[in-house]
Protein backbone atom coordinates (compact mmCIF):
# COMPACT_ATOMS: atom_id res chain seq x y z
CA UNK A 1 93.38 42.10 -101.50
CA UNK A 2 92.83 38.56 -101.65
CA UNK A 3 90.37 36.34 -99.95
CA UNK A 4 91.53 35.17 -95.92
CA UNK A 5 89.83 32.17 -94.67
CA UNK A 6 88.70 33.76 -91.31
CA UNK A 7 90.30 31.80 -87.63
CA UNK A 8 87.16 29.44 -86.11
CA UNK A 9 86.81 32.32 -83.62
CA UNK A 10 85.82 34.87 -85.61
CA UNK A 11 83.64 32.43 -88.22
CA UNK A 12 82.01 31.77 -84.87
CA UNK A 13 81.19 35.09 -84.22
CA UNK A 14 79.97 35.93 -87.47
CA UNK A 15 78.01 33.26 -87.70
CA UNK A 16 75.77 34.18 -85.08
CA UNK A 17 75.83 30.88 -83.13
CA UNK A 18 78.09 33.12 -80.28
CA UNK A 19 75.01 34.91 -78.19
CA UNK A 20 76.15 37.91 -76.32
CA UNK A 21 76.24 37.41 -72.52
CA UNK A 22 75.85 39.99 -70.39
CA UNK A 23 78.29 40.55 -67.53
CA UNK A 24 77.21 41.43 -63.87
CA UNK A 25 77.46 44.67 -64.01
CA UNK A 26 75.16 44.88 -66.70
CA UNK A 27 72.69 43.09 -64.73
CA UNK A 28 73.04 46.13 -62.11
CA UNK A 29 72.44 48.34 -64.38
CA UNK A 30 69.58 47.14 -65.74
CA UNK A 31 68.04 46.36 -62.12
CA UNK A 32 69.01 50.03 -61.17
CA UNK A 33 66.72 51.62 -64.50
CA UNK A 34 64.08 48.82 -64.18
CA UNK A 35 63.57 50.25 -60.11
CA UNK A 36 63.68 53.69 -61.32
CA UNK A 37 61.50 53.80 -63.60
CA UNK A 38 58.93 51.68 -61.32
CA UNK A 39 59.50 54.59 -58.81
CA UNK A 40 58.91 57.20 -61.81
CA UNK A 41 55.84 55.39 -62.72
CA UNK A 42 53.80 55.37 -59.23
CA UNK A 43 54.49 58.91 -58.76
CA UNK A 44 53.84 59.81 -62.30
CA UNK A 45 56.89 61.76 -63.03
CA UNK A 46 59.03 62.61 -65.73
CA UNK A 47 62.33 62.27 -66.25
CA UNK A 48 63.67 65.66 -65.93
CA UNK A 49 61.20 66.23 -62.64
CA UNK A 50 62.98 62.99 -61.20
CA UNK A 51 66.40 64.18 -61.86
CA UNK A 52 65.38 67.36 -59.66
CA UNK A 53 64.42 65.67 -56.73
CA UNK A 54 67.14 63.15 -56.94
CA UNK A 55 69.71 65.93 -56.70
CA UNK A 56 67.72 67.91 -54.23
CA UNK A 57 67.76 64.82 -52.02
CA UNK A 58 71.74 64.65 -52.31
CA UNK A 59 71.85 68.16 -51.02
CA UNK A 60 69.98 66.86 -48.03
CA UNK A 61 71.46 65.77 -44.50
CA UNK A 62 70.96 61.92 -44.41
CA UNK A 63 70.46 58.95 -46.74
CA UNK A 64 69.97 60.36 -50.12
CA UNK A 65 67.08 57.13 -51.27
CA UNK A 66 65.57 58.10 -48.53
CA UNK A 67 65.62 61.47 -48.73
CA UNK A 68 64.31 60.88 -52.29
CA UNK A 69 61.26 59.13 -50.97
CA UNK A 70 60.71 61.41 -48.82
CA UNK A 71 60.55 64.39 -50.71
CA UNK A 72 58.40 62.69 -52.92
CA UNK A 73 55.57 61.69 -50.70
CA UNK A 74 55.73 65.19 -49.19
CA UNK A 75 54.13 66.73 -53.57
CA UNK A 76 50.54 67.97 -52.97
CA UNK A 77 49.32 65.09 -55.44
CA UNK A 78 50.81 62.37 -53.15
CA UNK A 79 49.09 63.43 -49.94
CA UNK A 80 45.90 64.35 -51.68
CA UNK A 81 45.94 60.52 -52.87
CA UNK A 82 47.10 59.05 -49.34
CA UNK A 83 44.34 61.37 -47.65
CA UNK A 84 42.02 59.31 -49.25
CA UNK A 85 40.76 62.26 -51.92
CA UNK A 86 41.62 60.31 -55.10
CA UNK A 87 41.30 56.73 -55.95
CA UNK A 88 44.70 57.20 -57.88
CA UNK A 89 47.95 59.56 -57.78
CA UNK A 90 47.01 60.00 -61.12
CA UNK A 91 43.54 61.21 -60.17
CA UNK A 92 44.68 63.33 -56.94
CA UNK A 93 46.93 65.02 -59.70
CA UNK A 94 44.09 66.02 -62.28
CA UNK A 95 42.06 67.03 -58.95
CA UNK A 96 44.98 69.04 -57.94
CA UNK A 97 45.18 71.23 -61.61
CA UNK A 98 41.27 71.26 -61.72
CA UNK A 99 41.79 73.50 -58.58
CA UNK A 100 39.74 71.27 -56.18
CA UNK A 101 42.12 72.08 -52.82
CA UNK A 102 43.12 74.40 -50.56
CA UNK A 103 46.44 74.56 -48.98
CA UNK A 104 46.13 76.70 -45.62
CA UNK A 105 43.41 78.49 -47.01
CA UNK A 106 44.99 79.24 -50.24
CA UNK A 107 43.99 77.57 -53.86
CA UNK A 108 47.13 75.10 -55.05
CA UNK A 109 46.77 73.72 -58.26
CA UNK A 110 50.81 72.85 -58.38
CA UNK A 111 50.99 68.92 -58.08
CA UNK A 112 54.71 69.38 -57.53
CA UNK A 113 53.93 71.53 -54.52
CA UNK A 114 56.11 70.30 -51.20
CA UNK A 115 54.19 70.16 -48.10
CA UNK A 116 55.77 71.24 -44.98
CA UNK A 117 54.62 69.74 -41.22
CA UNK A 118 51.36 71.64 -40.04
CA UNK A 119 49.87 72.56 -43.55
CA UNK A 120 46.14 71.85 -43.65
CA UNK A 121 44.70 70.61 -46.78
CA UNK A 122 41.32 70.92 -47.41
CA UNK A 123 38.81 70.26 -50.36
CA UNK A 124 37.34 73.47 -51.48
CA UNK A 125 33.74 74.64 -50.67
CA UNK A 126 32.65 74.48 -54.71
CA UNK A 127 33.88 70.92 -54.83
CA UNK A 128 32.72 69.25 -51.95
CA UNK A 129 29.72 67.51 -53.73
CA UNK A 130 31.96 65.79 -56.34
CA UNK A 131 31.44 62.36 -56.46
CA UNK A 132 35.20 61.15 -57.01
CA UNK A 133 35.99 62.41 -53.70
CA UNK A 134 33.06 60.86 -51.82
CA UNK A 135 33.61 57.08 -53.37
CA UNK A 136 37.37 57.52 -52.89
CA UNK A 137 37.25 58.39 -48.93
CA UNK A 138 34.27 55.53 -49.01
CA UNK A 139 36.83 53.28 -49.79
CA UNK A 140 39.90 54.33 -47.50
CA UNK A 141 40.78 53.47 -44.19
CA UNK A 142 40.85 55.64 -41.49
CA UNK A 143 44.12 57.66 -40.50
CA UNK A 144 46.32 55.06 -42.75
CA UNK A 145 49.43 57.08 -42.20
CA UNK A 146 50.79 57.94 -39.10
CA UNK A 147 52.33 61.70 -41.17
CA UNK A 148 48.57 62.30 -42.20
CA UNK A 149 45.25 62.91 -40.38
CA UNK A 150 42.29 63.26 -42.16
CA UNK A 151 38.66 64.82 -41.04
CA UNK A 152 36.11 62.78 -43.35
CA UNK A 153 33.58 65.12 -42.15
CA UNK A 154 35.07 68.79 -43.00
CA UNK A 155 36.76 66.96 -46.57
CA UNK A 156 40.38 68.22 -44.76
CA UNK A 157 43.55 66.48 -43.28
CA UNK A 158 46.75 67.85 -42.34
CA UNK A 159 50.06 66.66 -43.06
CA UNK A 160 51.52 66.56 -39.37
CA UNK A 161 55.23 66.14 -39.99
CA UNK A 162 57.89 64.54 -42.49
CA UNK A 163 57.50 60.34 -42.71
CA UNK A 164 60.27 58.41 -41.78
CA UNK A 165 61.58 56.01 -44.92
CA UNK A 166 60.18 52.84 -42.52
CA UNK A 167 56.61 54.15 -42.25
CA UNK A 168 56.43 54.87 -46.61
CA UNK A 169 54.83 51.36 -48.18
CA UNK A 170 56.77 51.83 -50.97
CA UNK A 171 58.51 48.21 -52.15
CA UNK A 172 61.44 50.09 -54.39
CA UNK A 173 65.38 50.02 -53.66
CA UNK A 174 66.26 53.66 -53.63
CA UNK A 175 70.01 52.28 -52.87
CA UNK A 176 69.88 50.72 -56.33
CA UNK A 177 68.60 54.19 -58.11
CA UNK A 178 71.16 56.40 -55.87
CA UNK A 179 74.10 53.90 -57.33
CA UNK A 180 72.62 54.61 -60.84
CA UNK A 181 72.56 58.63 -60.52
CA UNK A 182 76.09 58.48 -58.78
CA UNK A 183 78.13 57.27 -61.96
């Protein structure tokens, strides 16, 4: 086969002078991951654990972003953090599988575990003199979040009912992550 000059298009795009430009949608795409995976991060999930609770919030009367949110600000780990118990979520969550809570009475260490309105959440006897704890509710506000109320001096607080999406300071578009997991 002999040798074709190649059109000024295609020398062009061989030659690596032609950049690749993404379109729009592209763009969406990668706004839709980037928010994601900022959600992912500050409630230090995985994947696979994300996945869950996006499709458990789908299966939920309502907006499904917000059901997302709130389903995850009702995990054990969460509320232990926005009690005022950790300094971090990451922290609330290693407090959480050292068995350092009660839940009604009972030990959790699940940092997955769903609250539901009227559960009482309470540090347990054997941990109260931990250090961690004591700085981190040194350094919280009082009664934060209207869905919590927290009792400094027993080390408990109860998660009174379900947050609505407007009372969650979380600064993430769950519209763009719902638009990602519907395609």
């Amino acid at each position: 086969m002999p040798f074709r000059a190649l059109s000024a298009r295609k020398e062009k795009l061989y030659s690596g002078s032609a950049r690749f430009v993404p379109s729009i949608q592209v763009f969406r795409v990668w706004r839709s991951v980037e928010r994601k995976t900022k959600v992912k991060r500050i409630y230090g999930l995985q994947e696979t654990q994300f996945k869950l609770y996006f499709f458990r919030a789908t299966r939920q009367k309502g907006v499904t972003g917000a059901n997302l949110v709130k389903l995850l600000e009702r995990r054990l780990d969460n509320v232990v953090y926005r009690l005022g118990f950790a300094p971090s979520r990451k922290a609330a969550r290693q407090l959480v599988l050292h068995r350092h809570f009660t839940v009604n009475g009972k030990v959790v260490d699940i940092p997955s575990y769903l609250l539901m309105p009227g559960d009482v959440i309470a540090v347990r006897e054997k941990s109260k003199k931990l250090d961690i704890i004591h700085d981190s509710l040194r350094r919280t506000k009082d009664n934060a979040y209207g869905w919590l109320s927290v009792d400094k001096a027993s080390l408990s607080g109860t998660f009174m009912n379900i947050p609505e999406r407007e009372d969650i300071p979380l600064n993430a578009n769950e519209q763009l992550i719902v638009e990602l997991y519907s395609k």
